[in-house]
Protein backbone atom coordinates (compact mmCIF):
# COMPACT_ATOMS: atom_id res chain seq x y z
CA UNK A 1 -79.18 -6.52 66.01
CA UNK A 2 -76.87 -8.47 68.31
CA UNK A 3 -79.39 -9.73 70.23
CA UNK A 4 -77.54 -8.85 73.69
CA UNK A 5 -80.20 -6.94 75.18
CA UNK A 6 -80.17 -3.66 77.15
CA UNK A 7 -77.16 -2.70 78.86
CA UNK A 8 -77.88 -3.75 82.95
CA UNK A 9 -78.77 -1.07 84.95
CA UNK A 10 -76.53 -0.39 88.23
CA UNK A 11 -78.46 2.82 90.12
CA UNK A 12 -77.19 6.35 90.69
CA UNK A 13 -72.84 6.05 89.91
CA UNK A 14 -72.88 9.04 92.63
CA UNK A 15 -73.85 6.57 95.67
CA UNK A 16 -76.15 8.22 98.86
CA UNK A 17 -72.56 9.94 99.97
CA UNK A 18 -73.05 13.66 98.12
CA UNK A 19 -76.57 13.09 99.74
CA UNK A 20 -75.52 12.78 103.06
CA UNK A 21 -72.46 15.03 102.73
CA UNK A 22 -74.86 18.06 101.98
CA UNK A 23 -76.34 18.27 105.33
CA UNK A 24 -73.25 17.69 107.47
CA UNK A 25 -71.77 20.53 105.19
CA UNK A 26 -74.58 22.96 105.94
CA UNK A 27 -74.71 22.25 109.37
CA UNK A 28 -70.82 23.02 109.74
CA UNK A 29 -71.13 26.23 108.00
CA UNK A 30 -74.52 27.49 110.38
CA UNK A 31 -72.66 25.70 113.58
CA UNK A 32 -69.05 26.97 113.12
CA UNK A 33 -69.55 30.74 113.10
CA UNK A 34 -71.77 30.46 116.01
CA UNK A 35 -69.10 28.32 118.18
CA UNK A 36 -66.29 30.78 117.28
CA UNK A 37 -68.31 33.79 118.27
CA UNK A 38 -68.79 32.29 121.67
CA UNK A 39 -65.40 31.52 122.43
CA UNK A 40 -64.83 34.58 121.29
CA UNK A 41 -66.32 36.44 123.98
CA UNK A 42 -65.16 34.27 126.90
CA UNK A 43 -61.05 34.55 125.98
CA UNK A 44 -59.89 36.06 122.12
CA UNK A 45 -57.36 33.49 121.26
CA UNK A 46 -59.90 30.15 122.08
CA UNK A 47 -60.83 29.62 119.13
CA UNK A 48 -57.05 29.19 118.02
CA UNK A 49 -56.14 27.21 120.92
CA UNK A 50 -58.88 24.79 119.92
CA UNK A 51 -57.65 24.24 116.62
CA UNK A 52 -54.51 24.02 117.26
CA UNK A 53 -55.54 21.41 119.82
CA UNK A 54 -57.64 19.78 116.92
CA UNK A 55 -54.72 19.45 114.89
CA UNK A 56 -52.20 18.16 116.59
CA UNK A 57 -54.69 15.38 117.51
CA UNK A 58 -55.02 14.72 113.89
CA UNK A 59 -51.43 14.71 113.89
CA UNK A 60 -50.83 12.15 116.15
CA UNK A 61 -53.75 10.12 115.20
CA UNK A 62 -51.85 10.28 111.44
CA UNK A 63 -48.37 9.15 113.20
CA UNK A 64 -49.61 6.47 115.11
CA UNK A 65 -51.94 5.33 112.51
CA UNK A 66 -48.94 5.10 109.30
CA UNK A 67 -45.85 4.65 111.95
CA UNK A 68 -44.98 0.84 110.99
CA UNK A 69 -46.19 1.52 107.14
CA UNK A 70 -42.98 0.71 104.99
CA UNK A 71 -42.51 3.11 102.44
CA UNK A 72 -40.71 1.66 99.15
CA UNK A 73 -37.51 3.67 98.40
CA UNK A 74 -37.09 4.85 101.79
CA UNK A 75 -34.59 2.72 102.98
CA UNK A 76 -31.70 1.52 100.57
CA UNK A 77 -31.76 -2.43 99.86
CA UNK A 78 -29.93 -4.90 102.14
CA UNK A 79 -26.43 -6.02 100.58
CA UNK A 80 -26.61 -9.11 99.23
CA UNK A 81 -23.72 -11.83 100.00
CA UNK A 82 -22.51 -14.22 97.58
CA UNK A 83 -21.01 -17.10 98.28
């Protein structure tokens, strides 16, 4: 025997995140079918004009968000004088 004792005990690896991910998940899939089918009887193409509205938001939260990020290999290396 090594004498070490039992190996410490650090609680659930998962976290409370699949826990609380569950829920939101159901409540998209009962919630989105009922919001489509409602903009689907005011005007037919809602629905698509929201998400495409939805989107490029994302879009332009993404560009504005990563615009000044320097990506390595993008730009070739400043010559280098010697003298």
């Amino acid at each position: 025997m090594s004498g070490s004792g039992p190996a410490p005990y650090f609680g659930n690896s998962c976290g409370i995140a699949p826990a609380l991910g569950a829920p939101v998940r159901t409540g998209a899939h009962i919630g989105a079918p009922l919001l489509a089918g409602a903009t689907l009887r005011g005007a037919l193409g809602a629905p698509f004009l929201i998400a495409g509205a939805l989107k490029s938001v994302y879009d332009l939260g993404l560009y504005i968000l990563f615009r000044n990020v320097e990506v390595e290999g993008e730009r070739p290396p400043e010559p280098t004088t010697a003298g």
